[in-house]
C-alpha atoms as a PDB file:
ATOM      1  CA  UNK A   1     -16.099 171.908  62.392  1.00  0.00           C
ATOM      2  CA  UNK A   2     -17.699 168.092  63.073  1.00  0.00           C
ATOM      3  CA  UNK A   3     -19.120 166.639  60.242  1.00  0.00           C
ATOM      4  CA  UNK A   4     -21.069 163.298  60.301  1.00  0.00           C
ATOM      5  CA  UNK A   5     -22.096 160.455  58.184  1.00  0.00           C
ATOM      6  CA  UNK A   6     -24.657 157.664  58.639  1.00  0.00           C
ATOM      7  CA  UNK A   7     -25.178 154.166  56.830  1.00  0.00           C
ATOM      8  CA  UNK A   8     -26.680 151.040  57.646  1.00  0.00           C
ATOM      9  CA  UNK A   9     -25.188 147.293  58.143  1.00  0.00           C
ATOM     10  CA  UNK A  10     -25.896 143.793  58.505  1.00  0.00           C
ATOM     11  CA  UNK A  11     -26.493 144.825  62.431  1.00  0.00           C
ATOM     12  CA  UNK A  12     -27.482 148.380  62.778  1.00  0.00           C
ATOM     13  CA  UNK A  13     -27.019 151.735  61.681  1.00  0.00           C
ATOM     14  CA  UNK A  14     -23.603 153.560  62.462  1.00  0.00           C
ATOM     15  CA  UNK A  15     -23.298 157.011  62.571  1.00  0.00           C
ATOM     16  CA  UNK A  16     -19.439 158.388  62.092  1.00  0.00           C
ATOM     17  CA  UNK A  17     -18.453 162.176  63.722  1.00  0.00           C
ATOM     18  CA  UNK A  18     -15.203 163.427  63.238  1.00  0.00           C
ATOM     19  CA  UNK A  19     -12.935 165.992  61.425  1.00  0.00           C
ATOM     20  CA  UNK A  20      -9.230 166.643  59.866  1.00  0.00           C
ATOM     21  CA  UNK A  21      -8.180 165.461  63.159  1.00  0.00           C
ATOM     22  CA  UNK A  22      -9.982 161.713  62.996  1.00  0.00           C
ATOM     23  CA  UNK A  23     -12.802 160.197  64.214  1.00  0.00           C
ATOM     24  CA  UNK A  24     -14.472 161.695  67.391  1.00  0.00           C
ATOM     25  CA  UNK A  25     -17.647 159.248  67.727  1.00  0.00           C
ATOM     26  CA  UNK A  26     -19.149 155.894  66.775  1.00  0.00           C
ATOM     27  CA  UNK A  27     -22.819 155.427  67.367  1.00  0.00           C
ATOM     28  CA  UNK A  28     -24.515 152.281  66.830  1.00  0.00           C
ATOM     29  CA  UNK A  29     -27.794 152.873  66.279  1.00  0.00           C
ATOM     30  CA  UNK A  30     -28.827 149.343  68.017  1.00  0.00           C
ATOM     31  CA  UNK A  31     -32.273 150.516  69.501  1.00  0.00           C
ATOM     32  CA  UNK A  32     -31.135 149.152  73.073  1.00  0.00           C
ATOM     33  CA  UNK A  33     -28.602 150.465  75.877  1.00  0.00           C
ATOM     34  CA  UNK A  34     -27.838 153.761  77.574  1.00  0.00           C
ATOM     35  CA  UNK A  35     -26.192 155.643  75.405  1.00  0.00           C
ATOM     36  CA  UNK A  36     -28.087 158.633  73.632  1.00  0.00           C
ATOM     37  CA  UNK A  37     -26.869 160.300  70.306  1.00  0.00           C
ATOM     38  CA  UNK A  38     -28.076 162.922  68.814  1.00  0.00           C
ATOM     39  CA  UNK A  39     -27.015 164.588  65.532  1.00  0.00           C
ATOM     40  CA  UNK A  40     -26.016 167.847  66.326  1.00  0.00           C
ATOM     41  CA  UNK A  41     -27.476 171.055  64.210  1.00  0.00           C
ATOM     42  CA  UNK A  42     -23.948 172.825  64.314  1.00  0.00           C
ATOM     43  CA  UNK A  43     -22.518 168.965  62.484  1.00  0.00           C
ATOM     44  CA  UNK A  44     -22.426 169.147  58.443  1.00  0.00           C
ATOM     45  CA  UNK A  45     -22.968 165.462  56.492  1.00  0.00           C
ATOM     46  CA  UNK A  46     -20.157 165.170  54.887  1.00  0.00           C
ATOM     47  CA  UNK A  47     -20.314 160.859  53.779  1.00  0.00           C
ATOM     48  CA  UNK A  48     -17.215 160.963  51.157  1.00  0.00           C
ATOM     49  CA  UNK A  49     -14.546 162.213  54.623  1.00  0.00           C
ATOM     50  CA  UNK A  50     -15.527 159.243  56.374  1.00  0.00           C
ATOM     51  CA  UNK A  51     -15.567 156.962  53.189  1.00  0.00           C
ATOM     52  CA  UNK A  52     -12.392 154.725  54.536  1.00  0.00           C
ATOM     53  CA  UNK A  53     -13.653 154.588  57.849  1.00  0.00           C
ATOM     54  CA  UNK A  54     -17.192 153.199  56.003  1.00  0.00           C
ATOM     55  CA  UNK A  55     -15.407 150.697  54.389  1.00  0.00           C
ATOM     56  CA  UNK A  56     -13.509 149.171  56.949  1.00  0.00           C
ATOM     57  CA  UNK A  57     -16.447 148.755  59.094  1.00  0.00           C
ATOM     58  CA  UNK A  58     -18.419 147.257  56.183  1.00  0.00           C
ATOM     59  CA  UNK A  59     -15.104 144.779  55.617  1.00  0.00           C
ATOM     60  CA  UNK A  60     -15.306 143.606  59.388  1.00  0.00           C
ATOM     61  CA  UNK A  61     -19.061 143.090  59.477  1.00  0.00           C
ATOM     62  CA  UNK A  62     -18.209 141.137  56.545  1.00  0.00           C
ATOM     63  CA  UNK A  63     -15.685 138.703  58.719  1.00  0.00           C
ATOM     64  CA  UNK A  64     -13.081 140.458  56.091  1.00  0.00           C
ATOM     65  CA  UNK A  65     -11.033 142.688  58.584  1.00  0.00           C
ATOM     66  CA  UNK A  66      -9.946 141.543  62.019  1.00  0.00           C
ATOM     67  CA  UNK A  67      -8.287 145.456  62.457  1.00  0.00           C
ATOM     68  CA  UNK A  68      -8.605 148.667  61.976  1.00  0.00           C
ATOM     69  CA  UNK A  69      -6.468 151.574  60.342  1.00  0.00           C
ATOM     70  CA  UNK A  70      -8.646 154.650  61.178  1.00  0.00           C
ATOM     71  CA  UNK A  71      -6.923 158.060  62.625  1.00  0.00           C
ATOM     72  CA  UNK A  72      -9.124 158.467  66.091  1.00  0.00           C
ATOM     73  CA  UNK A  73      -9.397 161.537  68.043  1.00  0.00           C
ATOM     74  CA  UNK A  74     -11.770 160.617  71.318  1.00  0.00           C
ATOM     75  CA  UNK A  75     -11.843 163.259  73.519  1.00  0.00           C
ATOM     76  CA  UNK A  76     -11.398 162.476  77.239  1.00  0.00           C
ATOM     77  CA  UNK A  77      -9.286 162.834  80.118  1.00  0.00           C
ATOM     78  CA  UNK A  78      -5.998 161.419  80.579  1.00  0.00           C
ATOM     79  CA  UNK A  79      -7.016 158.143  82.194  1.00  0.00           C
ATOM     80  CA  UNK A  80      -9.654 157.354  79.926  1.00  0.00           C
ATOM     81  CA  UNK A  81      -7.296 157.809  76.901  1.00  0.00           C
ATOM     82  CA  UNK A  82      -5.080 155.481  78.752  1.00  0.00           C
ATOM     83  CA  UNK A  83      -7.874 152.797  78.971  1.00  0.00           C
ATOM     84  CA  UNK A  84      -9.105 153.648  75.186  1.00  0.00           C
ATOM     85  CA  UNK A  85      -5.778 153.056  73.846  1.00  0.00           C
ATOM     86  CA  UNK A  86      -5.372 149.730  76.116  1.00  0.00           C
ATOM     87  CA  UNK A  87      -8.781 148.230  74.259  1.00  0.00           C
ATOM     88  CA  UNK A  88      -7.228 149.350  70.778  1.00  0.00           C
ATOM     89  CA  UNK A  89      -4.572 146.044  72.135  1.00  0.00           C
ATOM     90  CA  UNK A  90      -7.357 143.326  72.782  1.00  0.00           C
ATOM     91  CA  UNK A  91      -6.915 140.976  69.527  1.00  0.00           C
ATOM     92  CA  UNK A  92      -9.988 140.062  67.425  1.00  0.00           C
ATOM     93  CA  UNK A  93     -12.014 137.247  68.672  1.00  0.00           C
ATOM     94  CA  UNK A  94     -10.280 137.691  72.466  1.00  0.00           C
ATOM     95  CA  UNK A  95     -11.843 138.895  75.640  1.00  0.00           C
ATOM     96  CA  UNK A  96      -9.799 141.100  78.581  1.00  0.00           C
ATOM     97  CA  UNK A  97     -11.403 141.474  81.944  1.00  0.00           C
ATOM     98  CA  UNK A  98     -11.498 145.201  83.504  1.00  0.00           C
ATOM     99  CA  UNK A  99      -8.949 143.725  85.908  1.00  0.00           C
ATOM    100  CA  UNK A 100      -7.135 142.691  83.090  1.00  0.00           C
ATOM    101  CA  UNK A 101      -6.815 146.346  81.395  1.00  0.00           C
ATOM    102  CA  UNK A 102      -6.366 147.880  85.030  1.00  0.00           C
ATOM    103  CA  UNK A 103      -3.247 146.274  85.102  1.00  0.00           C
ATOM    104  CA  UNK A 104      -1.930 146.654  81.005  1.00  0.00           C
ATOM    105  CA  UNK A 105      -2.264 150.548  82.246  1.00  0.00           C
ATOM    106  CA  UNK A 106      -0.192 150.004  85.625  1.00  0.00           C
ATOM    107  CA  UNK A 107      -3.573 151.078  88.065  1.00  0.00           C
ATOM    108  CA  UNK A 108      -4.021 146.966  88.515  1.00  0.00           C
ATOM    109  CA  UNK A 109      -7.151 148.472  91.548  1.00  0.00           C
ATOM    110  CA  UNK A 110      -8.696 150.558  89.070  1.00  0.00           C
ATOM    111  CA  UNK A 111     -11.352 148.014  87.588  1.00  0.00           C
ATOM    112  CA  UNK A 112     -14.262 149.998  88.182  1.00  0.00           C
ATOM    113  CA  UNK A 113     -12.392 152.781  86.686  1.00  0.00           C
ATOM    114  CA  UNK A 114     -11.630 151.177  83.800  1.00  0.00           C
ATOM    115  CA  UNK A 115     -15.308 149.718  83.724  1.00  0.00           C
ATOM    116  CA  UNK A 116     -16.471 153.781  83.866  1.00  0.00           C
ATOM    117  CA  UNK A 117     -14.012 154.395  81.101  1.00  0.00           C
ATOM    118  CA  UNK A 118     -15.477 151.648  79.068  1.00  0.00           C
ATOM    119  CA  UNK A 119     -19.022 153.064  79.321  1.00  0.00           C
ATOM    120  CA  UNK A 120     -17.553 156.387  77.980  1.00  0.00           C
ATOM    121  CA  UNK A 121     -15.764 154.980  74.988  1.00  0.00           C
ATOM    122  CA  UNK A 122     -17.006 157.277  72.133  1.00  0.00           C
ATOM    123  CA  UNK A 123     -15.758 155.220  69.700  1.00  0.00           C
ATOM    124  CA  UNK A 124     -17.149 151.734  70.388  1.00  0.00           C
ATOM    125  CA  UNK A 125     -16.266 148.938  67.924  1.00  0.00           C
ATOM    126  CA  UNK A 126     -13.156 150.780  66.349  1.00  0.00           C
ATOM    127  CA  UNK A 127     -11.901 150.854  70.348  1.00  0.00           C
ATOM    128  CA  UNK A 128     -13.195 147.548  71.371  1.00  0.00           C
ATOM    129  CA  UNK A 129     -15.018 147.906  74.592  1.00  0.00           C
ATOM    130  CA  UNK A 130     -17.098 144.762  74.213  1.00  0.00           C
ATOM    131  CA  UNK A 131     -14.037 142.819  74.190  1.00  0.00           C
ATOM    132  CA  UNK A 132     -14.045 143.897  77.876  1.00  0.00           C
ATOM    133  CA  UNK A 133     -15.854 141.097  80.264  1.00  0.00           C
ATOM    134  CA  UNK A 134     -16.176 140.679  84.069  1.00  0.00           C
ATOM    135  CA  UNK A 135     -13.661 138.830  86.215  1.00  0.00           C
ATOM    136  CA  UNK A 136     -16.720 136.006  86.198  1.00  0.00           C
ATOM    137  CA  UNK A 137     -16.699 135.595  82.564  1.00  0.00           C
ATOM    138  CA  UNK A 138     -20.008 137.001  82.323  1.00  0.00           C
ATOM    139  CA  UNK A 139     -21.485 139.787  79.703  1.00  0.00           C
ATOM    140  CA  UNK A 140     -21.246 142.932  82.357  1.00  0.00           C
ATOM    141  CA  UNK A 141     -22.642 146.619  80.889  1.00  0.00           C
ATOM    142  CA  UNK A 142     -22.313 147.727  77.400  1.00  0.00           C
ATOM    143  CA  UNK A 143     -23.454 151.348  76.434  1.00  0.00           C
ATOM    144  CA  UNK A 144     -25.436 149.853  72.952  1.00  0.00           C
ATOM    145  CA  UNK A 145     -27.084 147.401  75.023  1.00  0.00           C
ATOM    146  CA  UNK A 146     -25.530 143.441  76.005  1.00  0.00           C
ATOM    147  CA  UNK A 147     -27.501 142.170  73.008  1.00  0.00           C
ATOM    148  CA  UNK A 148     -25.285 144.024  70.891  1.00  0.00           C
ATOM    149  CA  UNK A 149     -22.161 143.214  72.918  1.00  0.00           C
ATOM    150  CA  UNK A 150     -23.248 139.277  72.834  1.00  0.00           C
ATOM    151  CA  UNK A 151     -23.697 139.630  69.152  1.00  0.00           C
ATOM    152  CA  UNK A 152     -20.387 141.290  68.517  1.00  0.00           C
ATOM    153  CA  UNK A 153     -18.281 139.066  70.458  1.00  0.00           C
ATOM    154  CA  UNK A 154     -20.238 135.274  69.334  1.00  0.00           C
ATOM    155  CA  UNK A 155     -19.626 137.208  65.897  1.00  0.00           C
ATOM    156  CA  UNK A 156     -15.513 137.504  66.692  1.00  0.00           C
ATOM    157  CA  UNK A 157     -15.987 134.102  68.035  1.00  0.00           C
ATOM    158  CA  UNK A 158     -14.166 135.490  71.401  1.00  0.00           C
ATOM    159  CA  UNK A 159     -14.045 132.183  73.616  1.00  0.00           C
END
């Protein structure tokens, strides 16, 4: 059974799914983007399970915690777990390009794979997709919206 939790932070609201097994989704509730999220009825609130996971979000939107130590369970296929776990690499404050994680998974011609895995990542800022750039060095497509990728990564100071 999922069970969910929702608070609020200095940058948006995040809503936390998971279960026994870890942490299934991250939604940042940043009012821009793609991606849609919505609670589902089967889901129980359950805020004191995801109580860890609170707090070390709260400590890195505090500049307090540069990592995390939350047990994830994203569901996807093989290649996108690849590509998840490849972002979970990409230091605090750094920037990869998709080129850059094509290669670190041995497929160096599968950028616009990775860039598809990217927009899939159901755990954004725990698995840092917007650490992920184009090979121009420009802000390319972010599921919450490049506002909230721009503020993310000028907040990790990535160069």
């Amino acid at each position: 059974m999922l069970q969910y939790t929702r608070f609020t932070t200095r940058l948006w609201e995040i809503i936390l799914v998971g279960n026994e097994d870890g942490l299934t989704n991250l939604h940042m509730v940043t009012g821009e983007g793609k991606r849609h999220f919505e609670i589902s009825g089967t889901w129980h609130r359950n805020d004191t399970i995801f109580n860890e996971t609170k707090l070390q979000i709260l400590e890195y939107m505090e500049g307090k915690r540069t990592k995390f130590d939350v047990v994830l369970n994203p569901q996807g296929t093989l290649f996108q777990q690849q590509v998840w776990a490849a972002l979970c690499n990409i230091p605090f404050g750094e920037v990869r390009t998709y080129k850059d994680i094509a290669i670190a998974i041995g497929n160096h011609k599968a950028a616009r794979a990775v860039g598809m895995a990217n927009s899939l990542n159901p755990i954004p800022l725990i698995v840092p997709c917007h650490r992920v750039i184009g090979s121009s060095g420009k802000l390319t497509g972010f599921a919450h919206g490049l506002k909230a990728k721009e503020a993310l990564l000028q907040f990790e100071g990535a160069q």
